[in-house]
Protein backbone atom coordinates (compact mmCIF):
# COMPACT_ATOMS: atom_id res chain seq x y z
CA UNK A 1 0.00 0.00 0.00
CA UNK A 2 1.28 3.05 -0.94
CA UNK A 3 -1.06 5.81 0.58
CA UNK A 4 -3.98 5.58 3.00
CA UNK A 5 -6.70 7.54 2.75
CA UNK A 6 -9.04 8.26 5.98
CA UNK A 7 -12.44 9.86 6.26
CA UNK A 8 -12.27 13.06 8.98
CA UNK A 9 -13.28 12.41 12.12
CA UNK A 10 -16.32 14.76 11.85
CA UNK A 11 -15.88 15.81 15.64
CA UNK A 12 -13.20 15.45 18.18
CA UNK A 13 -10.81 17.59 20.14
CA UNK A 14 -8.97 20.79 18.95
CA UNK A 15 -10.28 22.09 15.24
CA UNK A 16 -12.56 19.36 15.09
CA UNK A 17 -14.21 20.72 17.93
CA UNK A 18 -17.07 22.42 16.39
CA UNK A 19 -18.38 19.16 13.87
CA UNK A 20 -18.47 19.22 10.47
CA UNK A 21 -22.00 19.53 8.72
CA UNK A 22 -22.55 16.05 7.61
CA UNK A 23 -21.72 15.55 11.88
CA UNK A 24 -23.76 17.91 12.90
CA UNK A 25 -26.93 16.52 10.48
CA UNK A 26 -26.08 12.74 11.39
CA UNK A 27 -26.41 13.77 15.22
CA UNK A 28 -29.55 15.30 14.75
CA UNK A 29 -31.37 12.73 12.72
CA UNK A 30 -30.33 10.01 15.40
CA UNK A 31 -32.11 12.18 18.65
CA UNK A 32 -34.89 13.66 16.67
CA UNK A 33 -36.78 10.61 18.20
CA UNK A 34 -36.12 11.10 21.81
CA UNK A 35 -38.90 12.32 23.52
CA UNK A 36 -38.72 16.13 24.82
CA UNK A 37 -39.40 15.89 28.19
CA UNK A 38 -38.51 18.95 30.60
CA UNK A 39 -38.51 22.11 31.99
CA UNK A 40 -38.20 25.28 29.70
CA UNK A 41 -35.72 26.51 31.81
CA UNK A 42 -32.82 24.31 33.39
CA UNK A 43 -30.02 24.83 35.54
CA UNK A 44 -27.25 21.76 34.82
CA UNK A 45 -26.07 21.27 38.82
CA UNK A 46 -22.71 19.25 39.80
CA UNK A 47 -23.35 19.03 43.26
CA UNK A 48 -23.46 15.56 43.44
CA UNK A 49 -20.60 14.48 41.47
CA UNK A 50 -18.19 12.31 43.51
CA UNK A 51 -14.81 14.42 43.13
CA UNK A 52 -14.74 17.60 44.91
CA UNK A 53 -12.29 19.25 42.16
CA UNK A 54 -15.64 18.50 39.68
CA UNK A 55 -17.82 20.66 41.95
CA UNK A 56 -18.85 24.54 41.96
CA UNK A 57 -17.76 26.84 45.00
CA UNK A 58 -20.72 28.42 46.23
CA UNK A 59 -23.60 26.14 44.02
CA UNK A 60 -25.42 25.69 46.89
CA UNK A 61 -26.37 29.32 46.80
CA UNK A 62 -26.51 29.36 43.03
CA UNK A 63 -29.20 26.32 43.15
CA UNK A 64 -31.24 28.49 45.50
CA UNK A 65 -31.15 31.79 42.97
CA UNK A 66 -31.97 29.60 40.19
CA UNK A 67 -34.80 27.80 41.77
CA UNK A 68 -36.62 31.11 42.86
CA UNK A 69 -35.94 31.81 39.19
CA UNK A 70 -37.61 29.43 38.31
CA UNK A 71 -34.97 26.80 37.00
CA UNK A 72 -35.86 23.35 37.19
CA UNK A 73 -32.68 21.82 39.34
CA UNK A 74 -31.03 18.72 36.59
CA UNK A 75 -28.34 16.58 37.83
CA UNK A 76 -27.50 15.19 34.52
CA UNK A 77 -25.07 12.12 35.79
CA UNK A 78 -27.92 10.66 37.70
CA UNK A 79 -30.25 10.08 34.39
CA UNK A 80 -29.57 7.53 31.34
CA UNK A 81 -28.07 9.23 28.59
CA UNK A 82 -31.54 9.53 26.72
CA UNK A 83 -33.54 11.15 29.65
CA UNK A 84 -30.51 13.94 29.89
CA UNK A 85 -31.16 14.47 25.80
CA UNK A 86 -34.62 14.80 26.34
CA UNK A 87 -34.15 17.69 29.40
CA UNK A 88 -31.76 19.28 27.06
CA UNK A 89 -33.64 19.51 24.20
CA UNK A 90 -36.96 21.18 26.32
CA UNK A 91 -35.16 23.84 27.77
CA UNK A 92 -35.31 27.20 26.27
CA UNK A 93 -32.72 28.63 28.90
CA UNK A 94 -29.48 26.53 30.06
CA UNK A 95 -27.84 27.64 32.42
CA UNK A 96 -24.29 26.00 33.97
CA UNK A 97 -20.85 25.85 35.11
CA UNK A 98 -18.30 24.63 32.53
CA UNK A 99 -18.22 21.26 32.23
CA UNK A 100 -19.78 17.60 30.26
CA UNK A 101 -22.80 18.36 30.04
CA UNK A 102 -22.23 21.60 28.17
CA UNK A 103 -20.40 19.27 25.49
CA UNK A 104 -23.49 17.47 25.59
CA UNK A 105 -25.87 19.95 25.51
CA UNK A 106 -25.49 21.51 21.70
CA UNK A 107 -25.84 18.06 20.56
CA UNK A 108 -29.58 18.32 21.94
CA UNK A 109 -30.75 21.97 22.48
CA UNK A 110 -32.74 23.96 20.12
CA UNK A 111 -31.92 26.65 17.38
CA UNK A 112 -33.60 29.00 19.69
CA UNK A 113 -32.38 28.30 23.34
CA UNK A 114 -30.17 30.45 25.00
CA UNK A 115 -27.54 29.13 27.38
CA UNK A 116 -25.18 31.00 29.83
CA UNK A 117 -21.88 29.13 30.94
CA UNK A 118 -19.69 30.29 33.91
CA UNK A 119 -16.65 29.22 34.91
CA UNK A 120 -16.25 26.56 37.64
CA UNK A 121 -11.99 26.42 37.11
CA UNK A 122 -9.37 28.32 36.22
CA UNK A 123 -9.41 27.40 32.62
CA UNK A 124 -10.92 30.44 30.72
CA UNK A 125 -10.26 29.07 27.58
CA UNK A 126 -13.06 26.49 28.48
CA UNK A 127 -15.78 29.02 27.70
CA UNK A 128 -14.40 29.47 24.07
CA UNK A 129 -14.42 25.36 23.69
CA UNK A 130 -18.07 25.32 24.80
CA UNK A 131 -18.79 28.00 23.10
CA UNK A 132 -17.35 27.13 19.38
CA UNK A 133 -18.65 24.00 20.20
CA UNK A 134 -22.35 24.91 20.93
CA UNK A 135 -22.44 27.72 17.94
CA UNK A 136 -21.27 24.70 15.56
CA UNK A 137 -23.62 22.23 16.81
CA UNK A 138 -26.76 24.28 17.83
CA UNK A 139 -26.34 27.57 16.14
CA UNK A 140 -26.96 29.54 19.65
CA UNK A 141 -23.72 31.97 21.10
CA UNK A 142 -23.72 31.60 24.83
CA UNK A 143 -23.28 34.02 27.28
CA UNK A 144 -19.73 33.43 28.80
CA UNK A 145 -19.45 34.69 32.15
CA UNK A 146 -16.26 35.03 34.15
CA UNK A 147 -17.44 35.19 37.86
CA UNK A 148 -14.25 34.30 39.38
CA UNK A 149 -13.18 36.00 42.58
CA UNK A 150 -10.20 38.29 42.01
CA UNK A 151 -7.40 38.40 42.77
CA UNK A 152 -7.71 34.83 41.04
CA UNK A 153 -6.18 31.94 42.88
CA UNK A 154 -4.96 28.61 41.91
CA UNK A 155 -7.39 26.53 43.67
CA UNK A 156 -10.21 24.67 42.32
CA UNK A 157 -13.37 24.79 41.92
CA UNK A 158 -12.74 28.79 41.75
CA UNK A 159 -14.07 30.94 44.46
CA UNK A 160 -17.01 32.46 43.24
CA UNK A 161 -18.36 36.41 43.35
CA UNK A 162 -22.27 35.67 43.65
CA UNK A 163 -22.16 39.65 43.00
CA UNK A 164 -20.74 39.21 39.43
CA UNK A 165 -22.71 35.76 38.44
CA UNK A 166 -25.99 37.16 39.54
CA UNK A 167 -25.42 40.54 37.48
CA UNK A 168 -24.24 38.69 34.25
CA UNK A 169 -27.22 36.54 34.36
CA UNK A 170 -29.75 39.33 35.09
CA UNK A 171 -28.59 41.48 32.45
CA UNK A 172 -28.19 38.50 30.14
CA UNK A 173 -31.90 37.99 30.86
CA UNK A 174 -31.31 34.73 32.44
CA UNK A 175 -32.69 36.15 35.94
């Protein structure tokens, strides 16, 4: 054999982040038969994730705002793979910490959601990941929020300003 030729990956890590087309098309035939089932808007939690490092400083407080919101409360790890799709794809508002589910979520959502992502670590680039990834997939630019405590510190999850989240979602009409 002299040369190989491969098919691209059509999603994966680095430029193939955002999917190609024919991806993007594929993905949405196969869930177009999972059943919408869910709140119209939807806070994605990680309180209950096993490894503290995965967790969000202060989400107790967050879960509170967002429930007198009016978010419905979604722990995505505790629900087959089909029932998280089907949340996803019924919410009109997501709103999160950075994270899996918000590389699941564009898969799902619809053209006409909004979303809001704040960081949870002290990886800003994150945001521009999730959010390349969830214009590719779902067409919809999220709002990135930065509501890190300054001066910044190492440790993670990243203290929070409650201050700063709370005003980027209320003026991103999230709140």
């Amino acid at each position: 054999m002299d040369r190989l030729i491969l098919p691209s990956p059509g999603f994966g890590h680095g430029p193939w982040l955002n999917g190609t087309k024919a991806f993007h098309d594929h993905m949405r035939d196969r869930l177009a038969d999972i059943p919408v089932d869910g709140a119209e808007r939807l806070y994605l939690s990680r309180r209950e994730l096993r490894l503290s490092d995965k967790h969000v400083d202060r989400e107790d407080e967050i879960i509170e705002m967002m429930k007198q919101a009016g978010y419905l409360i979604f722990e995505p790890q505790a629900f087959h793979l089909d029932v998280q799709l089907g949340v996803m794809r019924a919410a009109r508002q997501i709103v999160g910490a950075d994270g899996t589910a918000f590389h699941l979520a564009p898969l799902a959502m619809r053209r006409d959601a909004q979303a809001a992502i704040y960081l949870r670590r002290n990886r800003p680039e994150m945001l521009e990941y999730l959010a390349r990834q969830m214009e590719g997939f779902a067409g919809v630019a999220p709002l990135k929020i930065d509501a890190r405590r300054r001066p910044l510190s190492k440790v993670t999850p990243a203290p929070i300003d409650m201050d700063v989240l709370r005003g980027a979602l209320q003026k991103g009409g999230f709140l």
